[in-house]
PDB file of N, CA and C in Angstrom:
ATOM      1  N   UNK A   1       0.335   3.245 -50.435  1.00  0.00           N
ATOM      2  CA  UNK A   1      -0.987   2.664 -50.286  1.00  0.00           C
ATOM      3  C   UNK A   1      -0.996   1.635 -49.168  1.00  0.00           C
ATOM      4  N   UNK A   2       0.016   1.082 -49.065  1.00  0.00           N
ATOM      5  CA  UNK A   2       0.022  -0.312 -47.607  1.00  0.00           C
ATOM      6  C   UNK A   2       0.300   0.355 -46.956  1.00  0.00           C
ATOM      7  N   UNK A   3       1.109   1.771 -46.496  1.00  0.00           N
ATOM      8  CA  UNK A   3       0.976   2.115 -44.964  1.00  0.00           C
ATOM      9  C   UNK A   3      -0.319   2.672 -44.804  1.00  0.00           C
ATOM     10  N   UNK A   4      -1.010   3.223 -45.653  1.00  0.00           N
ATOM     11  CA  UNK A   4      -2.709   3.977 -45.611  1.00  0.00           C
ATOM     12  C   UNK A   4      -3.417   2.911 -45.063  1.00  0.00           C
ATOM     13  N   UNK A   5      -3.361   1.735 -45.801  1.00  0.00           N
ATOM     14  CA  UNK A   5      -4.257   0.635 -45.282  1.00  0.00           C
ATOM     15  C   UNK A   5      -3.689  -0.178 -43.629  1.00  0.00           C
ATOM     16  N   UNK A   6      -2.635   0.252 -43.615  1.00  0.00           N
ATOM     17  CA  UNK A   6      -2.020   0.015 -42.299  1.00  0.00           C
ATOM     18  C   UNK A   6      -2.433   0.918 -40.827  1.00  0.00           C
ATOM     19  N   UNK A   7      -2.429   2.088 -41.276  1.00  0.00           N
ATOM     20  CA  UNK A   7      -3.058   2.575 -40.491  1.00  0.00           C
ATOM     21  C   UNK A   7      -4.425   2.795 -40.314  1.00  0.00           C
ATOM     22  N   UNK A   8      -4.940   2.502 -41.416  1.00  0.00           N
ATOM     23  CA  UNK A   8      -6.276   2.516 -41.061  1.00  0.00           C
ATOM     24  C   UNK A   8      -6.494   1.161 -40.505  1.00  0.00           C
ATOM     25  N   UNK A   9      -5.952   0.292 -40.702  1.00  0.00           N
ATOM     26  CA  UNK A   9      -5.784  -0.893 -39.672  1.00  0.00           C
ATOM     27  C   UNK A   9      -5.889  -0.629 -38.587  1.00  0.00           C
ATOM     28  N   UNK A  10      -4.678  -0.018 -37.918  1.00  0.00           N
ATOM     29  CA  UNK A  10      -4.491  -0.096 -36.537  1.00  0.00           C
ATOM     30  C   UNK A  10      -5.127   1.130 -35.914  1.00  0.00           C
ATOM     31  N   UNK A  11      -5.948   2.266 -36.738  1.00  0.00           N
ATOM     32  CA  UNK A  11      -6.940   2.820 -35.699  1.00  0.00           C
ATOM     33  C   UNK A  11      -8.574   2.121 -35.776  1.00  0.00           C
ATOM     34  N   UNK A  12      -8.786   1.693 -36.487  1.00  0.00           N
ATOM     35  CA  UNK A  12     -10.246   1.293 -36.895  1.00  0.00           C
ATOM     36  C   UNK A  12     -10.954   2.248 -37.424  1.00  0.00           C
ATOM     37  N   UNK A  13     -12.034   1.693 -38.108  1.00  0.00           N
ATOM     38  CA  UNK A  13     -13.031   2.365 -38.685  1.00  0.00           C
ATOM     39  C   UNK A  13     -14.036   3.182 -37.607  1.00  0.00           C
ATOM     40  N   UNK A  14     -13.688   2.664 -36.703  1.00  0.00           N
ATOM     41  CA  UNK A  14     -14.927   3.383 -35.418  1.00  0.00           C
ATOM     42  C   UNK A  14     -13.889   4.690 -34.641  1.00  0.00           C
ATOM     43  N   UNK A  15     -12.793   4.563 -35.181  1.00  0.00           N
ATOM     44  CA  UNK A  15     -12.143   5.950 -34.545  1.00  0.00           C
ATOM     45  C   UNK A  15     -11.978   7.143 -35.580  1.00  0.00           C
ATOM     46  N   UNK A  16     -11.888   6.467 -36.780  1.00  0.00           N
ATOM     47  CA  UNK A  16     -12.469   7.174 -37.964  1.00  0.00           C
ATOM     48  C   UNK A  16     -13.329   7.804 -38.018  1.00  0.00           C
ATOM     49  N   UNK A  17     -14.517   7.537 -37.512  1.00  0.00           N
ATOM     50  CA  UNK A  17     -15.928   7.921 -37.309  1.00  0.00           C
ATOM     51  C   UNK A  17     -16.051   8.614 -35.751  1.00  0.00           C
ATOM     52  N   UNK A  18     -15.328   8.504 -35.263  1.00  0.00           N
ATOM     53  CA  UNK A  18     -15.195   9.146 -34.065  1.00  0.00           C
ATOM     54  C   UNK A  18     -14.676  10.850 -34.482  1.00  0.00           C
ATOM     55  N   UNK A  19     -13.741  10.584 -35.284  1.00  0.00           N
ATOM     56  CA  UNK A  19     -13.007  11.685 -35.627  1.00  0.00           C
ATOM     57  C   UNK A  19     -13.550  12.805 -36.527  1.00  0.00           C
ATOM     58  N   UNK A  20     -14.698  12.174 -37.426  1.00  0.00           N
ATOM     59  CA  UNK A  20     -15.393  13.018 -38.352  1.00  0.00           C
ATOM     60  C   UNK A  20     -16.155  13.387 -37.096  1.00  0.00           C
ATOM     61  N   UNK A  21     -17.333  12.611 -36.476  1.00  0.00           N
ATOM     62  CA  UNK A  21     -18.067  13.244 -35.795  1.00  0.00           C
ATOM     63  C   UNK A  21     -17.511  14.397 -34.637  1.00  0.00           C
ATOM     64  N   UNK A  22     -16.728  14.190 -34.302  1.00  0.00           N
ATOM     65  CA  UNK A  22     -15.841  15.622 -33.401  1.00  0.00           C
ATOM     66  C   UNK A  22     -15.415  16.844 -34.687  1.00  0.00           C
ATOM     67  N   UNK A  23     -15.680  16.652 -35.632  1.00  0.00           N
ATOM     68  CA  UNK A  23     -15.481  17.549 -36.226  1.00  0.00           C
ATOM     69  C   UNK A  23     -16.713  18.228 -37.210  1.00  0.00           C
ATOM     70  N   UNK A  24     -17.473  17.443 -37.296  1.00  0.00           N
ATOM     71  CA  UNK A  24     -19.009  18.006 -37.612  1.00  0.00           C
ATOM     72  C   UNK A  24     -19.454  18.493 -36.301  1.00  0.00           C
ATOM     73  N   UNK A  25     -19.558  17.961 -34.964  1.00  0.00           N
ATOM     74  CA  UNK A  25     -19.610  18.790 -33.968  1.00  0.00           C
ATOM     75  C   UNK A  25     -19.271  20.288 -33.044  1.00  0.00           C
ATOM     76  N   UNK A  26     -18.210  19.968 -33.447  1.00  0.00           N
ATOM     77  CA  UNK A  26     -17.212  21.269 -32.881  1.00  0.00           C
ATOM     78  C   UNK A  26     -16.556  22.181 -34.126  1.00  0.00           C
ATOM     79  N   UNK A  27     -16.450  21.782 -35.628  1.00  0.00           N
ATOM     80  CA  UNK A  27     -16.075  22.400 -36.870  1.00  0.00           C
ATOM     81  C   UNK A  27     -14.474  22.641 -36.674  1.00  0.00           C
ATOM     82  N   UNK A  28     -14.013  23.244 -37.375  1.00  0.00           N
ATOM     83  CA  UNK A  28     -12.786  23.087 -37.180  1.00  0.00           C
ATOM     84  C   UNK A  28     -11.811  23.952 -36.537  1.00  0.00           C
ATOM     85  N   UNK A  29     -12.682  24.894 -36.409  1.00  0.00           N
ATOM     86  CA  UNK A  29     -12.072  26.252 -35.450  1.00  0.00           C
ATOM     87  C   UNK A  29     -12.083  25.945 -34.109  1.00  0.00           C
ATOM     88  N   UNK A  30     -13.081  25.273 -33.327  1.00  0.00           N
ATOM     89  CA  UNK A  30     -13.340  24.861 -32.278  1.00  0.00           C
ATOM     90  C   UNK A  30     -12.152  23.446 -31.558  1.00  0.00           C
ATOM     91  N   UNK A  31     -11.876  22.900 -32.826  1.00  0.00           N
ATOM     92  CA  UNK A  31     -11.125  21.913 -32.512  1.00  0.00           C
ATOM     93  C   UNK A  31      -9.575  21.847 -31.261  1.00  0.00           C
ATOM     94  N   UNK A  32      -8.837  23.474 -32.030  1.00  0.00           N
ATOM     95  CA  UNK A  32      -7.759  23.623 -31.165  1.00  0.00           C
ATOM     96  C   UNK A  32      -8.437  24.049 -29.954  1.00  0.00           C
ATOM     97  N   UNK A  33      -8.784  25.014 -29.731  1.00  0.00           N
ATOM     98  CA  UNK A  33      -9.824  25.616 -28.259  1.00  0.00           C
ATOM     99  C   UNK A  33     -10.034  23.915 -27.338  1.00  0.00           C
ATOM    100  N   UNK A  34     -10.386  22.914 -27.963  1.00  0.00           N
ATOM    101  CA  UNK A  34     -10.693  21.532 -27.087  1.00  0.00           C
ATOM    102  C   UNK A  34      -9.451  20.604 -27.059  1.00  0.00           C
ATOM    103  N   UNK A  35      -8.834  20.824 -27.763  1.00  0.00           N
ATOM    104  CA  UNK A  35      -7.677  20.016 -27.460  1.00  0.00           C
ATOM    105  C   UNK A  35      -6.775  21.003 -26.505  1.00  0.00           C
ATOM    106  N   UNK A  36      -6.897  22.382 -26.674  1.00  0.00           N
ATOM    107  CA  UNK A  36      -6.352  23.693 -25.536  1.00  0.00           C
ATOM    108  C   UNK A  36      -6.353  23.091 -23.832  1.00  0.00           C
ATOM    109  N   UNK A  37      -8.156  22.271 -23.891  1.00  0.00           N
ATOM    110  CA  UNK A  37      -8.439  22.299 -23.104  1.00  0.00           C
ATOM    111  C   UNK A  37      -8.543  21.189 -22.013  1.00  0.00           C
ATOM    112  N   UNK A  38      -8.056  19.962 -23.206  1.00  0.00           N
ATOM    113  CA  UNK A  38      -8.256  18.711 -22.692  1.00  0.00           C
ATOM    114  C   UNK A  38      -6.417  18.582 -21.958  1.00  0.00           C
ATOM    115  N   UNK A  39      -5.602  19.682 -22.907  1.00  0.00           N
ATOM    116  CA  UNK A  39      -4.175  19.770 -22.234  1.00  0.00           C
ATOM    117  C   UNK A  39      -3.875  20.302 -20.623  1.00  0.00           C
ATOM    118  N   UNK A  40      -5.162  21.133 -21.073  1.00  0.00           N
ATOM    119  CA  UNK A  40      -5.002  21.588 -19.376  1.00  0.00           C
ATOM    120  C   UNK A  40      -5.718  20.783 -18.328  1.00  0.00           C
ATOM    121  N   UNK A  41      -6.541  20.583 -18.701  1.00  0.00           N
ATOM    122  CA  UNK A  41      -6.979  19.309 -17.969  1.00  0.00           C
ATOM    123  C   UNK A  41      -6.443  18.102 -17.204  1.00  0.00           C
ATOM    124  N   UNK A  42      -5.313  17.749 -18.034  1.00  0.00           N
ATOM    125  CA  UNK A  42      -4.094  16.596 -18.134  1.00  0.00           C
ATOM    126  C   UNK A  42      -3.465  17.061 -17.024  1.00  0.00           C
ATOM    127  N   UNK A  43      -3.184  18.485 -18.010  1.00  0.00           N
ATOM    128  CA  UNK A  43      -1.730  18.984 -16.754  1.00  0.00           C
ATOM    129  C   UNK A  43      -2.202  19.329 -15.075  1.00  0.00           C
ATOM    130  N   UNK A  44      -3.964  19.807 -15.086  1.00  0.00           N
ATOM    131  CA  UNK A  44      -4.029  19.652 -13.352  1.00  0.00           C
ATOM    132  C   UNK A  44      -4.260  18.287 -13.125  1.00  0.00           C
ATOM    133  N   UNK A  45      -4.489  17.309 -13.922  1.00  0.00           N
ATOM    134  CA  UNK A  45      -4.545  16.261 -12.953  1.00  0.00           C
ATOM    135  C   UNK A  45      -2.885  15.786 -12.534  1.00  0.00           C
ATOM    136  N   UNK A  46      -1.953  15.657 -13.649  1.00  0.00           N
ATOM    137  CA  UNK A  46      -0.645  15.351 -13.225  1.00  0.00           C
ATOM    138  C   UNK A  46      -0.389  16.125 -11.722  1.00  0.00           C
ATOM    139  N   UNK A  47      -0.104  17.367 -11.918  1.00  0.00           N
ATOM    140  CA  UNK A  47      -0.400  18.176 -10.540  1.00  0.00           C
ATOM    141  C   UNK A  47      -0.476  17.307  -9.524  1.00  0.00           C
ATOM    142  N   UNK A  48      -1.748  17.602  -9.674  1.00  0.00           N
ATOM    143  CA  UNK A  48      -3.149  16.964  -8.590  1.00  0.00           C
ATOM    144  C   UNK A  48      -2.356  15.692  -8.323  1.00  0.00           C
ATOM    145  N   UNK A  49      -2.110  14.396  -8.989  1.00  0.00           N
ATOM    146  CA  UNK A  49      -1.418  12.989  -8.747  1.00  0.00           C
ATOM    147  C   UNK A  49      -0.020  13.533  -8.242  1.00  0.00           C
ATOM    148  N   UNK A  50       0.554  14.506  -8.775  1.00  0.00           N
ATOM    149  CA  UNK A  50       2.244  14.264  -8.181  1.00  0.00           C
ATOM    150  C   UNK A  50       1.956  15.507  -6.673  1.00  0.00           C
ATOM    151  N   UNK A  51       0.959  16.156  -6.295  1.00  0.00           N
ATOM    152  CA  UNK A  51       0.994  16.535  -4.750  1.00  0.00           C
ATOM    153  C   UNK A  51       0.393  15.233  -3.897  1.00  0.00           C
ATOM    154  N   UNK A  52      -0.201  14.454  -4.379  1.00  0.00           N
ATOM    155  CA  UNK A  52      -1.073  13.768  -3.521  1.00  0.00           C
ATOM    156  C   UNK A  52       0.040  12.611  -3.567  1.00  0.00           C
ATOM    157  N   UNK A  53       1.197  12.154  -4.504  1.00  0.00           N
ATOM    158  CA  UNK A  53       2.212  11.372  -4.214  1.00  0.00           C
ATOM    159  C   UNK A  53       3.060  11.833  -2.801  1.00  0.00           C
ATOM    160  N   UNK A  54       3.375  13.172  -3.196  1.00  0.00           N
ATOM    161  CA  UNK A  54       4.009  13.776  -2.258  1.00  0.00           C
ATOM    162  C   UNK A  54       4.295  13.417  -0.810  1.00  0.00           C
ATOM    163  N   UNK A  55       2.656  14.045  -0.586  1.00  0.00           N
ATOM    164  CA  UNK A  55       1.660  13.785   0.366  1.00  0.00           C
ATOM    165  C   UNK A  55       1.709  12.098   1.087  1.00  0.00           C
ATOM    166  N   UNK A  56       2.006  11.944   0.549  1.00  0.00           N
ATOM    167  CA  UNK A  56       2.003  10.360   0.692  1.00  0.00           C
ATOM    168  C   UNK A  56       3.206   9.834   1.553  1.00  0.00           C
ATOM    169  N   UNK A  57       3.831  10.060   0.221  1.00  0.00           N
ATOM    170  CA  UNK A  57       5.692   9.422   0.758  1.00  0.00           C
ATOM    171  C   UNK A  57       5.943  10.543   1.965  1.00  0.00           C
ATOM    172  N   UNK A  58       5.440  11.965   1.957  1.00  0.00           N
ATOM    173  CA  UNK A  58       5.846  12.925   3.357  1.00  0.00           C
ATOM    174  C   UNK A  58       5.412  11.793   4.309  1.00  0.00           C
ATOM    175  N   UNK A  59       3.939  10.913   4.453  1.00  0.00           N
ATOM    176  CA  UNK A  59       3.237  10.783   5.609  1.00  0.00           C
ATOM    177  C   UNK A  59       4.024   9.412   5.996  1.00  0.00           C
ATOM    178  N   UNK A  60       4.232   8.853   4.742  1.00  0.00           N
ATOM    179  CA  UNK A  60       5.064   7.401   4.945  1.00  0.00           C
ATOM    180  C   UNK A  60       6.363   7.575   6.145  1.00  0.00           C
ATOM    181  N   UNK A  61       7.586   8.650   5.300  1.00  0.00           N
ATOM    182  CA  UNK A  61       8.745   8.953   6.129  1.00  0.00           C
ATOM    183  C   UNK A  61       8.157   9.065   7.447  1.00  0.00           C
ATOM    184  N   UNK A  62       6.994  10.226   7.682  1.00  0.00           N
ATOM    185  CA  UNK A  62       6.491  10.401   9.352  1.00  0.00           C
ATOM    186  C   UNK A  62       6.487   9.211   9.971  1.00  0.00           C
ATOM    187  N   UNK A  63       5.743   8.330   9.514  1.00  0.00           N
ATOM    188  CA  UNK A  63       4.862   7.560  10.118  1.00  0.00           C
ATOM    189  C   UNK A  63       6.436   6.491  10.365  1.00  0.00           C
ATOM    190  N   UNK A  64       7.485   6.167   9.652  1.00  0.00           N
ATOM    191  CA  UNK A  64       8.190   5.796   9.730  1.00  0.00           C
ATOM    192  C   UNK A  64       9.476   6.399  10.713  1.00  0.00           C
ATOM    193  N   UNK A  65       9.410   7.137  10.778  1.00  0.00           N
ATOM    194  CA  UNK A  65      10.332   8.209  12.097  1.00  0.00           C
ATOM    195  C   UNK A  65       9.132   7.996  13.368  1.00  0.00           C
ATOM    196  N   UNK A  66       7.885   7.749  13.581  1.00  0.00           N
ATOM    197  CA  UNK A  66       7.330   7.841  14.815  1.00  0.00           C
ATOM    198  C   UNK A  66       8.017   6.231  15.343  1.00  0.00           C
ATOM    199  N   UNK A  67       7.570   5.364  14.470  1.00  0.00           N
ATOM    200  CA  UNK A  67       7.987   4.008  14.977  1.00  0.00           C
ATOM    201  C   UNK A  67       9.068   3.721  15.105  1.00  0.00           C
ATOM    202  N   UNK A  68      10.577   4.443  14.483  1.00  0.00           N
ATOM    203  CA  UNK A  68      12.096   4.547  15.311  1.00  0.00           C
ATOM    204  C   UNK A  68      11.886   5.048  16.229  1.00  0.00           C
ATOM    205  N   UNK A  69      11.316   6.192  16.452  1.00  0.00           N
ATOM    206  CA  UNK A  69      11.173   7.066  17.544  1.00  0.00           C
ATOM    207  C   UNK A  69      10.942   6.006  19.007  1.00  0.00           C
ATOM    208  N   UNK A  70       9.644   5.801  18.963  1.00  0.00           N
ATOM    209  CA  UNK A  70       8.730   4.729  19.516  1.00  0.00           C
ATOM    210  C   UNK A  70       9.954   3.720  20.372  1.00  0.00           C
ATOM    211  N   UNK A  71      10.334   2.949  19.105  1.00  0.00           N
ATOM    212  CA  UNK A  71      11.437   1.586  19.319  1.00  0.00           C
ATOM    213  C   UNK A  71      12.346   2.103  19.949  1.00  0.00           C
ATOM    214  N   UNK A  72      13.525   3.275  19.869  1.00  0.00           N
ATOM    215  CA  UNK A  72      14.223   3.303  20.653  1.00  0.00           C
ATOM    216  C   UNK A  72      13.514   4.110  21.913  1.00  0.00           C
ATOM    217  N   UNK A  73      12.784   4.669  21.791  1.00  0.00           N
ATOM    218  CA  UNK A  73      11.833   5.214  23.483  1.00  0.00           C
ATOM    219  C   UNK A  73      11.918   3.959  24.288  1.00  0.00           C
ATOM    220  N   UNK A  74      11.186   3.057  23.657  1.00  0.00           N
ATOM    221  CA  UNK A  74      10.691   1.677  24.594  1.00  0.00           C
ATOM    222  C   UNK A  74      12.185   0.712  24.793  1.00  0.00           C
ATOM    223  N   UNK A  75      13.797   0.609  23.782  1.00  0.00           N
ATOM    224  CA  UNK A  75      15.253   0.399  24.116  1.00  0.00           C
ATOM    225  C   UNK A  75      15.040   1.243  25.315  1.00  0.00           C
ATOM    226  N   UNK A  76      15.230   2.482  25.244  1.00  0.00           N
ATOM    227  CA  UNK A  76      16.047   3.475  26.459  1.00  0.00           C
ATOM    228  C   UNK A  76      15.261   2.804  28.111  1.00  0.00           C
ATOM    229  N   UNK A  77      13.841   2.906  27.622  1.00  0.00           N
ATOM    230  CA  UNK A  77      13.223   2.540  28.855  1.00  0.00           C
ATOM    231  C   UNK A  77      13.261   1.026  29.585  1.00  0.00           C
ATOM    232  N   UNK A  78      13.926   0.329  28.503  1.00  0.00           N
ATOM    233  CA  UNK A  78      14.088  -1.287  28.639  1.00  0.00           C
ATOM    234  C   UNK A  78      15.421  -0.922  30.186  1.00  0.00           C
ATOM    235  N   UNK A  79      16.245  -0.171  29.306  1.00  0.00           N
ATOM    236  CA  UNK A  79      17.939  -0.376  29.545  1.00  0.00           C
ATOM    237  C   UNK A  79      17.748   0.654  31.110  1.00  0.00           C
ATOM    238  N   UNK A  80      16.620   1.711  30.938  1.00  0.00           N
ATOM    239  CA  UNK A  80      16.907   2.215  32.517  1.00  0.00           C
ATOM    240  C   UNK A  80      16.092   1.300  33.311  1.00  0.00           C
ATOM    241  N   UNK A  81      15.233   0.578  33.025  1.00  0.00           N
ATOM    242  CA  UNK A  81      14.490  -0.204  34.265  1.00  0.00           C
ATOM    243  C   UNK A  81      15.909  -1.638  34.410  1.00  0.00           C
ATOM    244  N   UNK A  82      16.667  -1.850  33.437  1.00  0.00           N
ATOM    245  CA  UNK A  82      17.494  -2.515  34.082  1.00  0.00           C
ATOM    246  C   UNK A  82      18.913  -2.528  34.806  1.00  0.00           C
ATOM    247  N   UNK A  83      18.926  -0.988  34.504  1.00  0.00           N
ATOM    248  CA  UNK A  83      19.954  -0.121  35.159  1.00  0.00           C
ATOM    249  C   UNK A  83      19.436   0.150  36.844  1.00  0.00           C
ATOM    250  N   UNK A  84      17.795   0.238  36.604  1.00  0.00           N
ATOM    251  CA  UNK A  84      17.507   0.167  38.075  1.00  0.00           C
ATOM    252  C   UNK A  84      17.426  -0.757  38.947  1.00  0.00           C
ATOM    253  N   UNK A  85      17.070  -2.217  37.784  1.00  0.00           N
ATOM    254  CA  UNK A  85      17.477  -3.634  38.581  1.00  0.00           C
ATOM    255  C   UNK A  85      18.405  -4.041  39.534  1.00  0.00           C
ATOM    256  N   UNK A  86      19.421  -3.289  38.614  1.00  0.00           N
ATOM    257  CA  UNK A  86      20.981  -3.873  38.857  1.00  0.00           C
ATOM    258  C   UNK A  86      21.292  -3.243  39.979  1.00  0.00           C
ATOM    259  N   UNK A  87      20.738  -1.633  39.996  1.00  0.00           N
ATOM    260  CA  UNK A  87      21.477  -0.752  41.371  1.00  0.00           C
ATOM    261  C   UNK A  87      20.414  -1.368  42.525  1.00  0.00           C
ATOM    262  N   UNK A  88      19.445  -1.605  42.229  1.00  0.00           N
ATOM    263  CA  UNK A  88      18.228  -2.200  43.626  1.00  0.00           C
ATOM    264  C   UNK A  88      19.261  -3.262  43.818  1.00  0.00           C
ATOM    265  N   UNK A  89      19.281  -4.052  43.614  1.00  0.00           N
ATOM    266  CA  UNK A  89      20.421  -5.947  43.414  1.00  0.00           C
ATOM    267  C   UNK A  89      21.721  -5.264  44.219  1.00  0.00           C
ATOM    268  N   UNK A  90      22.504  -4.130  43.459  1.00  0.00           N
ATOM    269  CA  UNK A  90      23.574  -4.122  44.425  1.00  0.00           C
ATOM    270  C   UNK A  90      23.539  -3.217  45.528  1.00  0.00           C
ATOM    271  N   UNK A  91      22.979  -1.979  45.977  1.00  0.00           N
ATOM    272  CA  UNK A  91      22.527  -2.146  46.743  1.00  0.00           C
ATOM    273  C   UNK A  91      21.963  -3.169  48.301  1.00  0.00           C
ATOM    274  N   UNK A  92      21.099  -4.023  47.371  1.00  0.00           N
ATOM    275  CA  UNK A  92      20.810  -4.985  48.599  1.00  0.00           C
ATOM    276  C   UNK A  92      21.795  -5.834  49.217  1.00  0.00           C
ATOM    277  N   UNK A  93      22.839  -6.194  47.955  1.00  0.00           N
ATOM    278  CA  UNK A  93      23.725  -6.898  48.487  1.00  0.00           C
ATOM    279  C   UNK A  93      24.786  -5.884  49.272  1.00  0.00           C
ATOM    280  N   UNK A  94      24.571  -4.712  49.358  1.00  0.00           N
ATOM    281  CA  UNK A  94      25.830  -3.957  49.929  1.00  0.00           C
ATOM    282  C   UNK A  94      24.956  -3.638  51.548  1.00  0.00           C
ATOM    283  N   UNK A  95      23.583  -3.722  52.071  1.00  0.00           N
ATOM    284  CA  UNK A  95      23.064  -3.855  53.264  1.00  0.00           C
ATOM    285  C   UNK A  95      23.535  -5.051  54.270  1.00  0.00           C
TER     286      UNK A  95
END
């Protein structure tokens, strides 16, 4: 009798009444068919959330390989304009 009153504790009386009325609504045959349906439901949205994670972390890595990319482009181009410094410099000093 105290776990009955316990749980009816911890769902309330308004989920109680939630629960009859889904079942004067839909009767009881209907019931599995909607819970059938609310499962599938679930399962395309999980889907749906774990491609669009995907999607995500793919664009992150990209976007993260353009800007190494980028950084050492703009190193290499640092190191040949001062590779060209140096040969203009000796050079001049060898005129």
């Amino acid at each position: 009798m105290n776990t009955t009153l316990l749980f009816l504790n911890a769902i309330g009386p308004e989920m109680i009444l939630v629960f009859f009325a889904i079942l004067l609504l839909f009767g009881g045959k209907k019931i599995p068919e909607l819970m059938r349906g609310i499962g599938k439901g679930i399962r395309e949205f999980n889907t749906a959330k774990g491609s669009l994670e995907k999607e995500l972390k793919d664009g992150m890595k990209e976007e993260e390989q353009r800007e190494k990319d980028a950084r050492e482009l703009r190193e290499l181009r640092e190191r040949e304009a001062r590779r060209e410094r140096e040969e203009s410099f000796i050079t001049r000093d060898n005129d």
